[in-house]
N, C-alpha and C. Protein backbone atom coordinates (compact mmCIF):
# COMPACT_ATOMS: atom_id res chain seq x y z
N UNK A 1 0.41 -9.99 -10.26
CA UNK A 1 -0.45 -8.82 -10.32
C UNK A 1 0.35 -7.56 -10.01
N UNK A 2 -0.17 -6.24 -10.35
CA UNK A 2 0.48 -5.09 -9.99
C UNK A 2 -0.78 -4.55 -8.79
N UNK A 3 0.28 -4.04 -7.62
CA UNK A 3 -0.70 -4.32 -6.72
C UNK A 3 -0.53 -3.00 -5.98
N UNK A 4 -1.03 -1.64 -6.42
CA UNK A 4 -0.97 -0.47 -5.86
C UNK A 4 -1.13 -0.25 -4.14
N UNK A 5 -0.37 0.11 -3.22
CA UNK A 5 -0.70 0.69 -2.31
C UNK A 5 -0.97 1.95 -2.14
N UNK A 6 -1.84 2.55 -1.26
CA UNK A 6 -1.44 4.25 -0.85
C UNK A 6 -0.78 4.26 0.39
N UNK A 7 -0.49 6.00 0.35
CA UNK A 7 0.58 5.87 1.36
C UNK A 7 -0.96 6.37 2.73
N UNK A 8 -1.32 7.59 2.44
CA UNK A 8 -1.65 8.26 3.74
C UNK A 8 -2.80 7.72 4.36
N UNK A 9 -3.01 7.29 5.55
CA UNK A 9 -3.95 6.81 6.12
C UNK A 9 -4.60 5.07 5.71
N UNK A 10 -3.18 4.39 4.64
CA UNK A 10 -3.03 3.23 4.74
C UNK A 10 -1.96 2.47 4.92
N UNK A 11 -0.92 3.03 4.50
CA UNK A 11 0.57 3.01 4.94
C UNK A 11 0.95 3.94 5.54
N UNK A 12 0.72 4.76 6.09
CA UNK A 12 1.13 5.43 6.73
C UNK A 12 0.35 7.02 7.80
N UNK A 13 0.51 6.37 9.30
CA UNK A 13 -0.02 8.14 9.48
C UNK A 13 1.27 9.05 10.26
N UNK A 14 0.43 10.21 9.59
CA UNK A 14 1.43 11.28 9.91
C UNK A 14 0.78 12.69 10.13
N UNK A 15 1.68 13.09 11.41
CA UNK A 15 1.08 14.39 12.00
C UNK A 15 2.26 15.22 12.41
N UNK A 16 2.18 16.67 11.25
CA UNK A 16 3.27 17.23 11.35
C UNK A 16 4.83 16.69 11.23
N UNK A 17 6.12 16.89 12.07
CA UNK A 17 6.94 15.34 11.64
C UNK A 17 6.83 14.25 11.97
N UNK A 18 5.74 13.80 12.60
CA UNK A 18 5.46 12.72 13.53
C UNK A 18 5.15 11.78 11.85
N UNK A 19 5.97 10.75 11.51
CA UNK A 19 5.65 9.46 10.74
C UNK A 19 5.38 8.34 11.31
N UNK A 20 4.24 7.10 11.47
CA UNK A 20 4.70 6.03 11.31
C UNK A 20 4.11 5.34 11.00
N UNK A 21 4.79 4.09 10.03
CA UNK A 21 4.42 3.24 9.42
C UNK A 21 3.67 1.78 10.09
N UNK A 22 2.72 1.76 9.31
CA UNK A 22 1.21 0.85 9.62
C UNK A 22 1.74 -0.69 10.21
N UNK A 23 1.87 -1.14 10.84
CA UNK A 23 2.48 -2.39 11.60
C UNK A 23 2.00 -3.62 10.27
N UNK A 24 2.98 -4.00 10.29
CA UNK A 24 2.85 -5.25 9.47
C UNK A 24 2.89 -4.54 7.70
N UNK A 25 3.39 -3.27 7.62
CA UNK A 25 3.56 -3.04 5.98
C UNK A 25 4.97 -3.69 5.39
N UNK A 26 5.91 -3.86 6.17
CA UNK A 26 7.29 -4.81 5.47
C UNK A 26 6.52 -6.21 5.37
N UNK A 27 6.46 -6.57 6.29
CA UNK A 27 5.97 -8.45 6.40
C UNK A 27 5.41 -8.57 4.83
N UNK A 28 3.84 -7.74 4.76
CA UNK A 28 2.97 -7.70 3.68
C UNK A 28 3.34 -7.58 2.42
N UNK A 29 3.93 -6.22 2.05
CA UNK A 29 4.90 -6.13 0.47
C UNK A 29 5.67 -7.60 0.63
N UNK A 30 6.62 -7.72 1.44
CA UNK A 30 7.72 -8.66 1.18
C UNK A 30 7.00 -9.95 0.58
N UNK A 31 5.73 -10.18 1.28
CA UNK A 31 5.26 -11.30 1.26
C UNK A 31 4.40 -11.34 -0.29
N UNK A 32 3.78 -10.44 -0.73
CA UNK A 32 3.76 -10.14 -1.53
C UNK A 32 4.40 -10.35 -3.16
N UNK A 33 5.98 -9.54 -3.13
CA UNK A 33 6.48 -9.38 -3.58
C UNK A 33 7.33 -11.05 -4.22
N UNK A 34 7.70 -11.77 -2.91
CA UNK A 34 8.02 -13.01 -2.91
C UNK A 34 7.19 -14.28 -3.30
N UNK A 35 5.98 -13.53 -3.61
CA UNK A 35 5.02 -14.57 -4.79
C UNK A 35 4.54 -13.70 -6.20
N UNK A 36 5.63 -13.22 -6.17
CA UNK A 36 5.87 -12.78 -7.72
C UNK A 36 5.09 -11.55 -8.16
N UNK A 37 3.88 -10.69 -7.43
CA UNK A 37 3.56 -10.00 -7.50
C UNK A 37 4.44 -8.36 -7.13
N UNK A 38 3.88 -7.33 -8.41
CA UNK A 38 4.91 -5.98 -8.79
C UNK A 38 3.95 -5.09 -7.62
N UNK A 39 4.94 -5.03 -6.57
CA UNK A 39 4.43 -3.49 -6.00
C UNK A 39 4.74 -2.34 -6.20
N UNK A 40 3.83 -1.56 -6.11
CA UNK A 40 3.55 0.36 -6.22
C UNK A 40 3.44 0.56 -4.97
N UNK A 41 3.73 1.79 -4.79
CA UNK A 41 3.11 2.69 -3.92
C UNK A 41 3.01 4.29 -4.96
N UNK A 42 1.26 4.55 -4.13
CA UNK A 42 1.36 5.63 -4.95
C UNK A 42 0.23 6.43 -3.82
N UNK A 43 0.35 7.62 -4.34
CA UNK A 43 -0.29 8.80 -3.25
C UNK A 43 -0.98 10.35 -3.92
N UNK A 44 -1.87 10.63 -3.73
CA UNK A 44 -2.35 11.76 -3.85
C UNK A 44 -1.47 12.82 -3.80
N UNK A 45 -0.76 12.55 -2.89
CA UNK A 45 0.31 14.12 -2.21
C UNK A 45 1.62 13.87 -2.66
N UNK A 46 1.84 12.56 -4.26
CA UNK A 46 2.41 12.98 -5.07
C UNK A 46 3.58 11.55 -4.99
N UNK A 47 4.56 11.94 -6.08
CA UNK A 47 5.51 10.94 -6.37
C UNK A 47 6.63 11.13 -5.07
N UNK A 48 6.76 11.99 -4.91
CA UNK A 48 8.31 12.16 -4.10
C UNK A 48 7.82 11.76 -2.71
N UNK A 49 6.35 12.31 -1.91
CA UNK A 49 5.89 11.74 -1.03
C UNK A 49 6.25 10.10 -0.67
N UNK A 50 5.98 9.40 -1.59
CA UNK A 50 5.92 8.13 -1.72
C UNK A 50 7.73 7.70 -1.41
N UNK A 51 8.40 7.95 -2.61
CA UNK A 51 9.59 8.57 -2.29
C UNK A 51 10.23 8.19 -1.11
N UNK A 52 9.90 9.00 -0.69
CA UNK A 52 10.51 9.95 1.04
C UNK A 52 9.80 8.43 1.91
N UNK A 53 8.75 7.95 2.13
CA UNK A 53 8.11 7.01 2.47
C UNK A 53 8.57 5.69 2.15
N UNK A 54 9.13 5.17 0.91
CA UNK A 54 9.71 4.13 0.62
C UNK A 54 11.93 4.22 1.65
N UNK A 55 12.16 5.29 0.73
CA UNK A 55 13.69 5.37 1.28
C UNK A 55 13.66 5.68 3.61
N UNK A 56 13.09 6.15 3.64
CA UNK A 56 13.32 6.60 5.14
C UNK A 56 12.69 4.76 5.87
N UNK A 57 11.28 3.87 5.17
CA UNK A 57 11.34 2.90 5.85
C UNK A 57 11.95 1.61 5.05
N UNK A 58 12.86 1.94 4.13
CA UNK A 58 13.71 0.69 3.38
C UNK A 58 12.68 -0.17 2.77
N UNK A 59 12.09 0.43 2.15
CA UNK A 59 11.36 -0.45 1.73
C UNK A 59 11.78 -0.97 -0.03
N UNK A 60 12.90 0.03 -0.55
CA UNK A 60 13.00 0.24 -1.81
C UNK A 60 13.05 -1.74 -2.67
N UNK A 61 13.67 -2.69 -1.37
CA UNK A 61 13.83 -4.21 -1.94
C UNK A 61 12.69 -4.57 -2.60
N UNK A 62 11.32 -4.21 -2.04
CA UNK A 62 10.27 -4.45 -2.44
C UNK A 62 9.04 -4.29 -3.62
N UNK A 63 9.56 -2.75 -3.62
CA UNK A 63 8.90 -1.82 -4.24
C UNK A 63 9.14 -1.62 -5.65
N UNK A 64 8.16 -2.11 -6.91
CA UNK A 64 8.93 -1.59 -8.08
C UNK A 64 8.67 -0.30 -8.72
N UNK A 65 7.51 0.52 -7.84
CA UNK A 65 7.71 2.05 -8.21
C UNK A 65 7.20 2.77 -7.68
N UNK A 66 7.22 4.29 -7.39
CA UNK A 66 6.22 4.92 -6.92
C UNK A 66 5.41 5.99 -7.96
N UNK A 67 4.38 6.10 -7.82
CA UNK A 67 3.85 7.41 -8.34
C UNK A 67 2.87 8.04 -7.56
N UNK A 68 2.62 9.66 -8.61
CA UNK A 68 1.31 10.01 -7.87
C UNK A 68 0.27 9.64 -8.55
N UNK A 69 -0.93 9.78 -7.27
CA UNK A 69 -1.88 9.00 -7.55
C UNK A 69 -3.12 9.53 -8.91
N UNK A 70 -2.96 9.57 -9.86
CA UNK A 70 -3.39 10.44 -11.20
C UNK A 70 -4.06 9.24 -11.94
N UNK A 71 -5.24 9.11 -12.53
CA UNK A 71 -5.69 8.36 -13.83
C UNK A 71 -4.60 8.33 -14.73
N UNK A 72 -3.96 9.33 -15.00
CA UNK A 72 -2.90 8.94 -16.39
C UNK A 72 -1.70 8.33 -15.70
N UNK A 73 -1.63 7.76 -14.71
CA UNK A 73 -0.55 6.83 -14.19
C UNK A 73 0.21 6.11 -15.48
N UNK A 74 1.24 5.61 -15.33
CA UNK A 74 1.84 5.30 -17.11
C UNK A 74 1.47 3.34 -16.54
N UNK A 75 1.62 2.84 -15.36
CA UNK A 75 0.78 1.63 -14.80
C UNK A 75 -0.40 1.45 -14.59
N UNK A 76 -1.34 0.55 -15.02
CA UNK A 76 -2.17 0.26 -14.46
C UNK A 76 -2.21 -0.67 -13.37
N UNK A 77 -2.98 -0.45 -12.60
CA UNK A 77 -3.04 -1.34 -11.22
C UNK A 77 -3.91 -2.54 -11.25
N UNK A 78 -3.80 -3.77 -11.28
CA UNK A 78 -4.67 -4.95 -10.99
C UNK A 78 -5.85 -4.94 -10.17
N UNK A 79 -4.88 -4.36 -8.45
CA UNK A 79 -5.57 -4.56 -7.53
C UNK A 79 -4.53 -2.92 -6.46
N UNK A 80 -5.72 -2.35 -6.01
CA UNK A 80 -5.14 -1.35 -4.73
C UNK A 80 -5.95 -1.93 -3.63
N UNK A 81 -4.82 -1.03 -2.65
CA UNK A 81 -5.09 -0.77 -1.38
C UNK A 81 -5.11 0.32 -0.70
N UNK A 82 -6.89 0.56 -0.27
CA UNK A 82 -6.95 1.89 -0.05
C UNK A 82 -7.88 2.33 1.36
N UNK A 83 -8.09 2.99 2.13
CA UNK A 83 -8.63 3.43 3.02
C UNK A 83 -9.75 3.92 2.10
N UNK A 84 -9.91 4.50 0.93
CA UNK A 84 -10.88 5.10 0.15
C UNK A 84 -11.44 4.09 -0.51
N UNK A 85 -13.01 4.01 0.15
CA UNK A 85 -14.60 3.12 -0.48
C UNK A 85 -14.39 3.38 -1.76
N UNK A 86 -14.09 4.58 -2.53
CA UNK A 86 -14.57 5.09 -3.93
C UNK A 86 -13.45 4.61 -5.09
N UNK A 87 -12.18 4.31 -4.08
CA UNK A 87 -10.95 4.12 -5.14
C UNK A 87 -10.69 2.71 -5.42
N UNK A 88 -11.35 2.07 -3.98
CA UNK A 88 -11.19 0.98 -4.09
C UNK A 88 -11.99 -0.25 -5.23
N UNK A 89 -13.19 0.87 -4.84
CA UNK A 89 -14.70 0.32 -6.52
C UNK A 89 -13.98 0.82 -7.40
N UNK A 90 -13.72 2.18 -7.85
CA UNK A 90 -13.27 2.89 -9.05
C UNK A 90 -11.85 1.99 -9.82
N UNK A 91 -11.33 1.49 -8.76
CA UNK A 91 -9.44 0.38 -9.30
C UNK A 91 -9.69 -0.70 -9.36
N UNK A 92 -10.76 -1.70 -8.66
CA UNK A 92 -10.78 -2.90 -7.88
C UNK A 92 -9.77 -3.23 -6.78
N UNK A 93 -10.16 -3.22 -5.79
CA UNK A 93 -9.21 -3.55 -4.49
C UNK A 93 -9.49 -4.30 -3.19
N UNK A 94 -8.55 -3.99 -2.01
CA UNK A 94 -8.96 -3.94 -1.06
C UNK A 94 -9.40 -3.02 -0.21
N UNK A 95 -10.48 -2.68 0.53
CA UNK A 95 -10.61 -1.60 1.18
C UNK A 95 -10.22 -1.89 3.08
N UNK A 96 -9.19 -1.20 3.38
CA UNK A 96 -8.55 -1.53 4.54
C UNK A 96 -9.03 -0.23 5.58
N UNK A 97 -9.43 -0.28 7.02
CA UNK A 97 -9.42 0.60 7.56
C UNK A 97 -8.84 1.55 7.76
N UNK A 98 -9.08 3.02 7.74
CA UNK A 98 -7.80 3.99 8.31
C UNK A 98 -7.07 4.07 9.37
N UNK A 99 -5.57 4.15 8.87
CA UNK A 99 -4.60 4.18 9.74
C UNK A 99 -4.85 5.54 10.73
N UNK A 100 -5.40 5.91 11.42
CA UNK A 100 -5.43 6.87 11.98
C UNK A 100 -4.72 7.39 13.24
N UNK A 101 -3.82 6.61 13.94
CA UNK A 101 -2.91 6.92 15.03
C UNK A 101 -1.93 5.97 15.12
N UNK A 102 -0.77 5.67 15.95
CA UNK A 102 -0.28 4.95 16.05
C UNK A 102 -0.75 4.03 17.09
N UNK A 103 -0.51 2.77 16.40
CA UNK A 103 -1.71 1.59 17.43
C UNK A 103 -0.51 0.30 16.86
N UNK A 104 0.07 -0.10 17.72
CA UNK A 104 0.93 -1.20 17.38
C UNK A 104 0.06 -2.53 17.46
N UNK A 105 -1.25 -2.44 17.98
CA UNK A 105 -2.01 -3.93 17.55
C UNK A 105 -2.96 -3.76 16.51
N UNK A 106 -2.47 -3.08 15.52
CA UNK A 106 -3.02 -2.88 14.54
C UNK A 106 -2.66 -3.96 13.35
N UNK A 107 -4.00 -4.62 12.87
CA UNK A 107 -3.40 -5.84 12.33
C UNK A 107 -4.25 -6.02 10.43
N UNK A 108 -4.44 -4.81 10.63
CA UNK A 108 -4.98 -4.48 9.13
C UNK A 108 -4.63 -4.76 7.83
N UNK A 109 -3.47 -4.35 7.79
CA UNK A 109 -2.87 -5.18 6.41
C UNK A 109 -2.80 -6.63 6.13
N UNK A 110 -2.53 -7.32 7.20
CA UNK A 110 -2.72 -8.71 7.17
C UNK A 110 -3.69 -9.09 6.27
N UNK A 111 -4.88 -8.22 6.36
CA UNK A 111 -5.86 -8.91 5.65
C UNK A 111 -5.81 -9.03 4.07
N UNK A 112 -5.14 -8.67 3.52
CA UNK A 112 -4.39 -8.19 2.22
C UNK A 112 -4.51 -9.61 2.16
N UNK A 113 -3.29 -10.19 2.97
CA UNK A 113 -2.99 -11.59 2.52
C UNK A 113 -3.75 -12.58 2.63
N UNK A 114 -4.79 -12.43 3.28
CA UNK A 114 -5.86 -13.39 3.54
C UNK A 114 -7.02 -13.12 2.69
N UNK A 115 -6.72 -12.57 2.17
CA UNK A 115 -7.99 -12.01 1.12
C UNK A 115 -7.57 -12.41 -0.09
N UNK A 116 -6.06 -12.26 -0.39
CA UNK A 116 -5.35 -12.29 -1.67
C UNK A 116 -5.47 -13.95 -1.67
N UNK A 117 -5.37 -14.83 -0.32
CA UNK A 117 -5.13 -16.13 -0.60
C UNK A 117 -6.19 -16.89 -0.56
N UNK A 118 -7.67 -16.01 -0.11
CA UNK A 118 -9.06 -17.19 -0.42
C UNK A 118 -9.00 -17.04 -1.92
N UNK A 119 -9.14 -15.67 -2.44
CA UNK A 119 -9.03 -15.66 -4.30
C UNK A 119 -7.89 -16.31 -4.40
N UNK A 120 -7.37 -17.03 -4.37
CA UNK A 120 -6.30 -18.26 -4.67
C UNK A 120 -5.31 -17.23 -5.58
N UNK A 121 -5.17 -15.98 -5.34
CA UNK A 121 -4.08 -15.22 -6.17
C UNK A 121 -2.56 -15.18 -5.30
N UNK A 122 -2.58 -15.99 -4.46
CA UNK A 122 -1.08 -16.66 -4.00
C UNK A 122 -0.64 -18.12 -3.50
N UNK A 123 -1.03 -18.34 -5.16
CA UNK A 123 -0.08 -20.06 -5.27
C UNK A 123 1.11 -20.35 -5.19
């Protein structure tokens, strides 16, 4: 599957230069990625955002692209992951809570994979 993430307030929060990334977002792509599924990351606040977000947390092994987040995307997405109720009906996805501070027992993304593996979409 091609399996869109966003960045702000699901991968990532950020306040002013303050970045950081959602606990358990390497584990998840990797895990992901290593059952054959194409990851995105893509964002409202644009391609290079994403960018800057992939290269600063190494994520580039994982990742097969970024964009911004636009209907005329040149990909379509299978399945996203979004803090947004509306994007998540509007794409088909998961809808994950907002990342809203840094909280290291934050165990949200996980559910990606547990969700991805009752729909038996990681054999």
């Amino acid at each position: 599957m091609r399996i869109f993430f966003d960045v702000d307030n699901t991968l990532l929060y950020s306040s002013g230069a303050e970045w950081v990334l959602r606990p358990g977002t390497r584990h998840v792509i990797a895990a992901l990625k290593s059952q054959g599924h194409d990851i995105y990351i893509w964002s409202a606040t644009g391609q290079l955002h994403c960018e800057r977000l992939v290269g600063r947390y190494d994520l580039a092994l994982f990742v097969t692209a970024c964009f911004d987040k636009d209907p005329a995307c040149p990909v379509k997405p299978d399945l996203i992951v979004d803090d947004d109720w509306y994007l998540v009906q509007k794409y088909s996805g998961i809808l994950v809570e907002a990342f809203r501070g840094p909280d290291p027992e934050d165990r949200e993304l996980y559910r990606v994979l547990e969700e991805l593996t009752a729909l038996g979409s990681m054999l």
